[in-house]
C-alpha atoms as a PDB file:
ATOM      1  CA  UNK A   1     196.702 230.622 140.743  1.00  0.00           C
ATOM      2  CA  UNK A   2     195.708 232.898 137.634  1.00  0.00           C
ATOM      3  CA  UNK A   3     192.267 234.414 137.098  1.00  0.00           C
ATOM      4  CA  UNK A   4     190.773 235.852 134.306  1.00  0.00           C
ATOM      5  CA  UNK A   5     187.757 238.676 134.959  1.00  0.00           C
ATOM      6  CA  UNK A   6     185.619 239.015 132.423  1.00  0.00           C
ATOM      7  CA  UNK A   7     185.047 243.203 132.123  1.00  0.00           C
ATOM      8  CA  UNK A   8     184.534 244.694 129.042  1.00  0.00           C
ATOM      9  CA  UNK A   9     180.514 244.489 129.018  1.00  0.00           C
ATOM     10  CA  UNK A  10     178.828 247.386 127.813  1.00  0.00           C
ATOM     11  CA  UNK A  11     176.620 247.392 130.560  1.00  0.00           C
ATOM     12  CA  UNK A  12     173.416 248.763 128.513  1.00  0.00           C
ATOM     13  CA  UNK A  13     170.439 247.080 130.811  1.00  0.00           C
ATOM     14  CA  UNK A  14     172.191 249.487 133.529  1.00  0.00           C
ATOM     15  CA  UNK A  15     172.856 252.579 131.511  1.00  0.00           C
ATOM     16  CA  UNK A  16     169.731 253.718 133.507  1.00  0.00           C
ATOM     17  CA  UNK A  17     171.352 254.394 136.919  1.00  0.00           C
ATOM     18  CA  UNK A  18     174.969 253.622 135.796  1.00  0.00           C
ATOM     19  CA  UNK A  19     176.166 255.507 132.543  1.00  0.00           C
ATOM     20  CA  UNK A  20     179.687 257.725 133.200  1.00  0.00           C
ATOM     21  CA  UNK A  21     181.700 254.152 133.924  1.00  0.00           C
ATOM     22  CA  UNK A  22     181.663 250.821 132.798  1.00  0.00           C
ATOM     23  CA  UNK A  23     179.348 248.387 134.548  1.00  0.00           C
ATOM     24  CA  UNK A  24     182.794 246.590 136.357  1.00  0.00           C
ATOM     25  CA  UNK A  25     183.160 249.755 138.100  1.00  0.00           C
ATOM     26  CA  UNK A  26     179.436 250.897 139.008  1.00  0.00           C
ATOM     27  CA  UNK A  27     179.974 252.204 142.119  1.00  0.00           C
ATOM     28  CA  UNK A  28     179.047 250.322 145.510  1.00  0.00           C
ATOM     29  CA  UNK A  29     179.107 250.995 149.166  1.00  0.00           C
ATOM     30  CA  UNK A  30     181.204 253.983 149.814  1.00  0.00           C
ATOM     31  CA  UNK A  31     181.725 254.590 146.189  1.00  0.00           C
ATOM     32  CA  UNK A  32     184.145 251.590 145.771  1.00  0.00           C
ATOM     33  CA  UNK A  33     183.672 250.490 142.593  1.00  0.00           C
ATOM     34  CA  UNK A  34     181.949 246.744 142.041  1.00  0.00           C
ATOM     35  CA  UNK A  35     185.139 245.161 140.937  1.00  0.00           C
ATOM     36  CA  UNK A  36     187.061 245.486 143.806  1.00  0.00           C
ATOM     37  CA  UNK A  37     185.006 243.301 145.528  1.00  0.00           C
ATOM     38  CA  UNK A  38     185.842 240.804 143.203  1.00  0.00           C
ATOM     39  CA  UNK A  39     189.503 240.806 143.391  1.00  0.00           C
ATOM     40  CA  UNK A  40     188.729 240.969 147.235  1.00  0.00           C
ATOM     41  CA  UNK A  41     187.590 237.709 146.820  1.00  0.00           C
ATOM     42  CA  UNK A  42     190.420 236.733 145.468  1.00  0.00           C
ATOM     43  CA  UNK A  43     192.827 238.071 147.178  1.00  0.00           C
ATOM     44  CA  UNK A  44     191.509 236.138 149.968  1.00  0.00           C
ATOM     45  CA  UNK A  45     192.235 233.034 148.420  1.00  0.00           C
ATOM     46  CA  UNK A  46     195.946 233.980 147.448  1.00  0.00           C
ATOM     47  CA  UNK A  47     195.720 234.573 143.676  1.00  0.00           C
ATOM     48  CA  UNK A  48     198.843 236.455 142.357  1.00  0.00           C
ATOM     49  CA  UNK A  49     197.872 237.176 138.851  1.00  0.00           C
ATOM     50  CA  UNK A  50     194.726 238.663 137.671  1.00  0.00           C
ATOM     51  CA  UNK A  51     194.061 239.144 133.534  1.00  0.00           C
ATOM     52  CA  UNK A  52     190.762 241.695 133.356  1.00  0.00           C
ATOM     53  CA  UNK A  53     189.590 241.534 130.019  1.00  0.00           C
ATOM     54  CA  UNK A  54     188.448 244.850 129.089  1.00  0.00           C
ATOM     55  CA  UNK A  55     187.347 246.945 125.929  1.00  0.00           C
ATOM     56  CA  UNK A  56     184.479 249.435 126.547  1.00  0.00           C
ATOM     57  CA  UNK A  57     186.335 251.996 128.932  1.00  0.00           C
ATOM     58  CA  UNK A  58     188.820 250.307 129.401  1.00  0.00           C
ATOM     59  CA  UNK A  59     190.885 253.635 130.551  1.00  0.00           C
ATOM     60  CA  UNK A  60     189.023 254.013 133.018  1.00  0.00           C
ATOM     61  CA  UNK A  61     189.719 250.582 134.370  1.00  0.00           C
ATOM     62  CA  UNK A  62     193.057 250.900 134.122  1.00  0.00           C
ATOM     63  CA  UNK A  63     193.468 254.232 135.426  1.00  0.00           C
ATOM     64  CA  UNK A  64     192.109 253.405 138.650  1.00  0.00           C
ATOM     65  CA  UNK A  65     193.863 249.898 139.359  1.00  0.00           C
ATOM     66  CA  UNK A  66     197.147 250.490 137.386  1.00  0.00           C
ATOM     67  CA  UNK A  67     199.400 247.337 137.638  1.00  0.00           C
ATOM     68  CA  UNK A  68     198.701 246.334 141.069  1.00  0.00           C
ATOM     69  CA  UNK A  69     195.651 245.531 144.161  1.00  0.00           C
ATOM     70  CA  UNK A  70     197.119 244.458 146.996  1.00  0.00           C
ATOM     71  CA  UNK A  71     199.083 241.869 146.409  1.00  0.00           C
ATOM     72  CA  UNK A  72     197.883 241.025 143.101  1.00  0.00           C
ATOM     73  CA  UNK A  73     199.448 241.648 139.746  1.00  0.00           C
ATOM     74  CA  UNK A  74     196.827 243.104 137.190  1.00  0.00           C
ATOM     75  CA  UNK A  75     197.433 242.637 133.759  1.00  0.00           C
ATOM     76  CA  UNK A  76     195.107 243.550 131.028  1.00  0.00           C
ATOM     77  CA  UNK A  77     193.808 241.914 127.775  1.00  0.00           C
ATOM     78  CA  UNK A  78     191.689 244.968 126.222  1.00  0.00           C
ATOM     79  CA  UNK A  79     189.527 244.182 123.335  1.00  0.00           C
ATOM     80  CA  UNK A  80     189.652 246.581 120.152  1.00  0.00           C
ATOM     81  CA  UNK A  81     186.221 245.595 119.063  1.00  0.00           C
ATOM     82  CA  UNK A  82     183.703 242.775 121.105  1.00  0.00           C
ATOM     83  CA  UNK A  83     185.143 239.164 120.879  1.00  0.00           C
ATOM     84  CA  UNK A  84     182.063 238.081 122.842  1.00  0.00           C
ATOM     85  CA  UNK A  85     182.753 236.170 125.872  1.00  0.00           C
ATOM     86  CA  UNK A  86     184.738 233.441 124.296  1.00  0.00           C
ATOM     87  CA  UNK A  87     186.889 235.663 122.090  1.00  0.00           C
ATOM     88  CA  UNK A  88     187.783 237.854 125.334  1.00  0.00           C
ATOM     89  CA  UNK A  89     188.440 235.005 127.089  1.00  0.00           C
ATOM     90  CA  UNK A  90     190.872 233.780 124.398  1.00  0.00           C
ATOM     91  CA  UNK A  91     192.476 237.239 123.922  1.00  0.00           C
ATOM     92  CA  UNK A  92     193.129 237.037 127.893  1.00  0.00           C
ATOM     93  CA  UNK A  93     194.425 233.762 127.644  1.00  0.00           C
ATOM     94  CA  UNK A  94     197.470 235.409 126.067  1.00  0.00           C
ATOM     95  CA  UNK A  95     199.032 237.165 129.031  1.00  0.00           C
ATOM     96  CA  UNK A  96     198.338 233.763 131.162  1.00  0.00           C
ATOM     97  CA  UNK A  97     201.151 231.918 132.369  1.00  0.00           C
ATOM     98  CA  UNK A  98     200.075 228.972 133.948  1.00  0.00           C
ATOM     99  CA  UNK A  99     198.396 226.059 131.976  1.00  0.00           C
ATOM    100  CA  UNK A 100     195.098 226.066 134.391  1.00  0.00           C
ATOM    101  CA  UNK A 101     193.562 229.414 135.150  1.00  0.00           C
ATOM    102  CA  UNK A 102     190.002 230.730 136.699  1.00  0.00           C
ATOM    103  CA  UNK A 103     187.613 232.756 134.892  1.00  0.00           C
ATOM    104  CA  UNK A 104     184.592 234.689 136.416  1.00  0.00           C
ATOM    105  CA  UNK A 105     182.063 237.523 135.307  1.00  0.00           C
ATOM    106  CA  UNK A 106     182.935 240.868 135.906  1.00  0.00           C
ATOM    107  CA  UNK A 107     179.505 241.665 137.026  1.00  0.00           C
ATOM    108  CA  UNK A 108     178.781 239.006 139.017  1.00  0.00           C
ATOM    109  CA  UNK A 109     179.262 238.483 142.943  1.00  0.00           C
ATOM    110  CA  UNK A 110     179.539 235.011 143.784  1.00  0.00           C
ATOM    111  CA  UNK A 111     181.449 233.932 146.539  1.00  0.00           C
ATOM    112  CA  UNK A 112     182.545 230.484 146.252  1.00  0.00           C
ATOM    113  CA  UNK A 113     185.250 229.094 148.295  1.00  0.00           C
ATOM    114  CA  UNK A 114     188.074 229.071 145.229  1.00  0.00           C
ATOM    115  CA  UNK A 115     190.120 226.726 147.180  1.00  0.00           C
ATOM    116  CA  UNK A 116     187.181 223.874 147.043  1.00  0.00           C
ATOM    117  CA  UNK A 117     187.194 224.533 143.611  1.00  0.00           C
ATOM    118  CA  UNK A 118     190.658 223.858 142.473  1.00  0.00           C
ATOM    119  CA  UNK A 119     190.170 220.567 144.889  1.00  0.00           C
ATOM    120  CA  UNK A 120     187.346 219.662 142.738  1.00  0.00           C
ATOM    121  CA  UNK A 121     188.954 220.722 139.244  1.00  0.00           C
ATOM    122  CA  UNK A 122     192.112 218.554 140.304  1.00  0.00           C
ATOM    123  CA  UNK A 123     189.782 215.165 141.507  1.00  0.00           C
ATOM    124  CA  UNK A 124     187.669 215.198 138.404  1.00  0.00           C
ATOM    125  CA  UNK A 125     189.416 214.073 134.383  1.00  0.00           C
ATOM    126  CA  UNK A 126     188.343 217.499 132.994  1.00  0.00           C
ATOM    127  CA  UNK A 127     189.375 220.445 131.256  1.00  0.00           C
ATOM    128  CA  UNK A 128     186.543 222.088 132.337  1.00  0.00           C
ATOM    129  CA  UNK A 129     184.852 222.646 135.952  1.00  0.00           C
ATOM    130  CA  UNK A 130     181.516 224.799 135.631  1.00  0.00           C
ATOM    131  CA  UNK A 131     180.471 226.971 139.201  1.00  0.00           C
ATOM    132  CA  UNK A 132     177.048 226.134 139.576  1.00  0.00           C
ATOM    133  CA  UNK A 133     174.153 227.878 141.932  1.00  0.00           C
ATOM    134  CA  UNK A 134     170.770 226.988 143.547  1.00  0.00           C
ATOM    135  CA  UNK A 135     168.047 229.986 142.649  1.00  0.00           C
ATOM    136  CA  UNK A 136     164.452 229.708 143.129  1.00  0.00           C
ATOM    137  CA  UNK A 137     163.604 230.621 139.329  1.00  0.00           C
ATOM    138  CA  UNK A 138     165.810 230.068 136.455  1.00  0.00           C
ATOM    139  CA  UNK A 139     163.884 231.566 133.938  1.00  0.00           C
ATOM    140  CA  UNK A 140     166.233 234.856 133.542  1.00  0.00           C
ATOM    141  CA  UNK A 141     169.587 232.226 133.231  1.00  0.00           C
ATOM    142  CA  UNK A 142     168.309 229.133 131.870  1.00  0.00           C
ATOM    143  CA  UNK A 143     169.196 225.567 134.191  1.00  0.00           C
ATOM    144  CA  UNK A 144     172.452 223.323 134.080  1.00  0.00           C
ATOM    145  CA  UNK A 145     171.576 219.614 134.845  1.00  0.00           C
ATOM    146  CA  UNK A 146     174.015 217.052 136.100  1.00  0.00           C
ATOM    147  CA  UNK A 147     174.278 213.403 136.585  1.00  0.00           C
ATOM    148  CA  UNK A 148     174.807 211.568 140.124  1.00  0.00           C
ATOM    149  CA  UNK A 149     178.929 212.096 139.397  1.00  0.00           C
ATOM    150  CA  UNK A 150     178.921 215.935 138.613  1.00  0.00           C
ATOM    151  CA  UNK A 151     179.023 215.580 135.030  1.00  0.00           C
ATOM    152  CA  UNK A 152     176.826 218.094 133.107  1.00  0.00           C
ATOM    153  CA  UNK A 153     174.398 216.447 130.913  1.00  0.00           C
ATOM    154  CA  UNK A 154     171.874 219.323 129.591  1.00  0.00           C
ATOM    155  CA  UNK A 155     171.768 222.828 129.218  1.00  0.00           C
ATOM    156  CA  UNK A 156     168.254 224.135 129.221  1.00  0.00           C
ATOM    157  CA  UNK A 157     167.940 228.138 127.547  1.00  0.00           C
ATOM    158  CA  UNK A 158     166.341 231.023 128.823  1.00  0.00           C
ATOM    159  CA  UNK A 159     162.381 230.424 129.062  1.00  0.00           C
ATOM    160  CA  UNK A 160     159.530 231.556 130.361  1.00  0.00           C
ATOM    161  CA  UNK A 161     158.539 228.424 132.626  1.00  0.00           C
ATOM    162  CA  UNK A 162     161.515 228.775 134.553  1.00  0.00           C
ATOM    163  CA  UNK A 163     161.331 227.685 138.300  1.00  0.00           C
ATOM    164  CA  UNK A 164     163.519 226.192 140.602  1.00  0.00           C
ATOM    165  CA  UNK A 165     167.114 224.651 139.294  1.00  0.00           C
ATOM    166  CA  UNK A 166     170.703 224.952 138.954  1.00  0.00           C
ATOM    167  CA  UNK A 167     172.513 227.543 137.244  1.00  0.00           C
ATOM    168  CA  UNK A 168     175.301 228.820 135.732  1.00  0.00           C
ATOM    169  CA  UNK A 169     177.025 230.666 138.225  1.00  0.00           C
ATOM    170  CA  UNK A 170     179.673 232.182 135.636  1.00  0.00           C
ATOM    171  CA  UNK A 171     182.827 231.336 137.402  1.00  0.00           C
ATOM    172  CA  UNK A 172     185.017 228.121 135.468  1.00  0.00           C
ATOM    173  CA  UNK A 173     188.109 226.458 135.885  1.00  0.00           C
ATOM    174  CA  UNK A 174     190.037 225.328 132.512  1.00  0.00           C
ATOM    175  CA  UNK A 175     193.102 224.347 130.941  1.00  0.00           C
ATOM    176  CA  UNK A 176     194.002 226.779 128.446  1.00  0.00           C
ATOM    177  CA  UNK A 177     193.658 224.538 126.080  1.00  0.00           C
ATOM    178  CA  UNK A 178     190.358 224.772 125.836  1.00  0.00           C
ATOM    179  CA  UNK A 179     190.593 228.049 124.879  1.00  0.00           C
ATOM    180  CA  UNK A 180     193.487 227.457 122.219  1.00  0.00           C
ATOM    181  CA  UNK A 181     191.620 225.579 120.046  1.00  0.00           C
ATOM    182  CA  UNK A 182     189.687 228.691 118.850  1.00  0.00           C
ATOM    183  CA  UNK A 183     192.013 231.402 116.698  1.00  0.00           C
ATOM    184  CA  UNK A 184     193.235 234.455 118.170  1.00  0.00           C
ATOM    185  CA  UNK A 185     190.915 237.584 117.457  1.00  0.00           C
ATOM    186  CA  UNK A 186     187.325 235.400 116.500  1.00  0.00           C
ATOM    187  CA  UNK A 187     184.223 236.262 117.817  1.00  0.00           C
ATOM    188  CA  UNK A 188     182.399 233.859 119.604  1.00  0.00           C
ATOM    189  CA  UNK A 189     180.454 232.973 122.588  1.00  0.00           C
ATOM    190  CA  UNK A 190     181.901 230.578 125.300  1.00  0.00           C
ATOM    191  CA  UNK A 191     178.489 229.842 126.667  1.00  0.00           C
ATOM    192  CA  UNK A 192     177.356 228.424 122.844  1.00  0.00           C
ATOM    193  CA  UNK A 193     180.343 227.544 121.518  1.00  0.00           C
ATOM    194  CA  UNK A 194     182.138 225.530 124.104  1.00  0.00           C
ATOM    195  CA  UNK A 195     179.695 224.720 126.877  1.00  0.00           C
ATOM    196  CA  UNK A 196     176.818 223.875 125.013  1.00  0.00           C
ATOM    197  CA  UNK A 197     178.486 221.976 121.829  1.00  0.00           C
ATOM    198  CA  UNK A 198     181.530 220.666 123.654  1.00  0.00           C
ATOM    199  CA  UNK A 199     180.056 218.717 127.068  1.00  0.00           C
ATOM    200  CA  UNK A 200     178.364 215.750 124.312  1.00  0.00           C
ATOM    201  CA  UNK A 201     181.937 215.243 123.216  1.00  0.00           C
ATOM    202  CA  UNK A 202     184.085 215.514 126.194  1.00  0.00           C
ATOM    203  CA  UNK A 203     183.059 215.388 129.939  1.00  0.00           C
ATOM    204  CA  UNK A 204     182.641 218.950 132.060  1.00  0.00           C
ATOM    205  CA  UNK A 205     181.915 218.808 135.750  1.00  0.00           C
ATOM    206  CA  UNK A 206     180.127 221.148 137.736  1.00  0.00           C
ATOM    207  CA  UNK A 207     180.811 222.314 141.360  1.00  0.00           C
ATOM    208  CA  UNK A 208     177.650 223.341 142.738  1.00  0.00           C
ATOM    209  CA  UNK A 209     177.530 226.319 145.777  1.00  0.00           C
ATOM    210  CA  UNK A 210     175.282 227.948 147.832  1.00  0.00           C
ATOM    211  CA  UNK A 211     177.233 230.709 148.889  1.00  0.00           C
ATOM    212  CA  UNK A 212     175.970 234.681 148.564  1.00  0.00           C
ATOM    213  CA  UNK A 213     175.408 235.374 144.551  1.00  0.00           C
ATOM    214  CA  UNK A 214     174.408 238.667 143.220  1.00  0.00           C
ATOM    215  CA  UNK A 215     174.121 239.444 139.279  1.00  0.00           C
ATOM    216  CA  UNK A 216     174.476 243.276 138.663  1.00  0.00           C
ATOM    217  CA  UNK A 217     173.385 242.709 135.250  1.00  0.00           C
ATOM    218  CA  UNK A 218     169.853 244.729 135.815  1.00  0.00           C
ATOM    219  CA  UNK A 219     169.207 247.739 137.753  1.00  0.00           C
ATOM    220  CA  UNK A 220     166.840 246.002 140.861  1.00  0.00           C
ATOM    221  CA  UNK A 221     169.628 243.542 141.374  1.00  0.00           C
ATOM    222  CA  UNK A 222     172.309 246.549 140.969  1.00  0.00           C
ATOM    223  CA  UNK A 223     170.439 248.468 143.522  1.00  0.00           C
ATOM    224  CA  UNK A 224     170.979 245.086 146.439  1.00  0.00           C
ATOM    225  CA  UNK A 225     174.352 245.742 145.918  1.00  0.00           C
ATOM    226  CA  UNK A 226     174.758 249.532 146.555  1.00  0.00           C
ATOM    227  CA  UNK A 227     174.652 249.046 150.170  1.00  0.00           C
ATOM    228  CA  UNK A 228     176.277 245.109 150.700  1.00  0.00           C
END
């Protein structure tokens, strides 16, 4: 299998404690930087080719990874100005070479068991298989809902009310073609653009997990992390 990392955020809620690299590489225990943890997690599940969609810098991504992690071929997709996540995600698509591929945040720990995923992916009629998780207030995410088969059937935004629900876990499995339907080089959001306006028209599934999740998008949740 192919994955596609999502890391060429800016990072700016963590510019606080993390400002001299970008937030992908915030350093964790022993100064390892966040996303090799990721690709730890895949490596454990035998993935061969990794795409990590960069843009802000991007050099320094690249310097420390080069064209290899352990057995894993890196490739790179960098981003000359922000494509948003849709837009990086269809840039990355490009260096790709099978027709189904895995895309996850590049600030997000969440680890599923990828092999259960594909399993689901391949049982369901869907070009799209969403990672959902279980949190105790949804209010910073906004909820997923789902029918009694796993289809998704309402996305609920950010709000205030929030409490208890399923969420987007940021972690999808797609056929490229998804993807392909958008031109090369627009700007747009996957989230909004496909997810939200696409699951009326065509069916997505969702694969809900309770494994360990951690968001490193602020710095109290960055801060769990610096010691897992």
């Amino acid at each position: 299998m192919e994955a596609i990392i999502l890391a060429g955020g800016f990072g700016t809620r963590l510019r606080s404690v993390v400002s001299d690299v970008p937030k992908p590489m915030a350093p964790v225990k022993g100064g390892r930087p966040f996303l090799e943890l990721l690709l730890d997690e895949l490596a454990l599940y035998n993935f061969t080719h990794i795409v990590l969609s960069t843009g802000y810098m991007h050099e320094t991504i690249e310097n420390h990874f080069g064209s290899h992690y352990k057995d894993i071929q890196i490739s790179y997709a960098v981003e000359n100005e922000p494509l948003g996540t849709g837009g990086g995600m269809r840039n990355a698509i490009e260096k790709c070479h099978e027709k189904e591929v895995v895309v996850l945040n590049g600030d997000t720990l969440f680890r599923i068991n990828y092999d259960d995923l594909i399993n689901f992916y391949h049982s369901h009629p869907t070009r799209l298989a969403v990672v959902l998780r279980m949190v105790e207030d949804t209010a910073r995410y906004g909820s997923v809902t789902t029918d009694c088969c796993d289809r998704i059937c309402r996305f609920t935004e950010k709000n205030s009310a929030g409490g208890a629900g399923t969420i987007n876990g940021g972690i999808y499995m797609l056929d490229r073609s998804l993807l392909e339907e958008h031109p090369l080089g627009e700007s747009f959001s996957f989230e909004k653009e496909i997810l939200q306006k696409q699951f009326c028209k065509e069916d997505f599934y969702a694969y809900a997990s309770g494994a360990f999740f951690l968001d490193i998008g602020i710095p109290e949740d960055y801060m769990k992390i610096r010691n897992y």
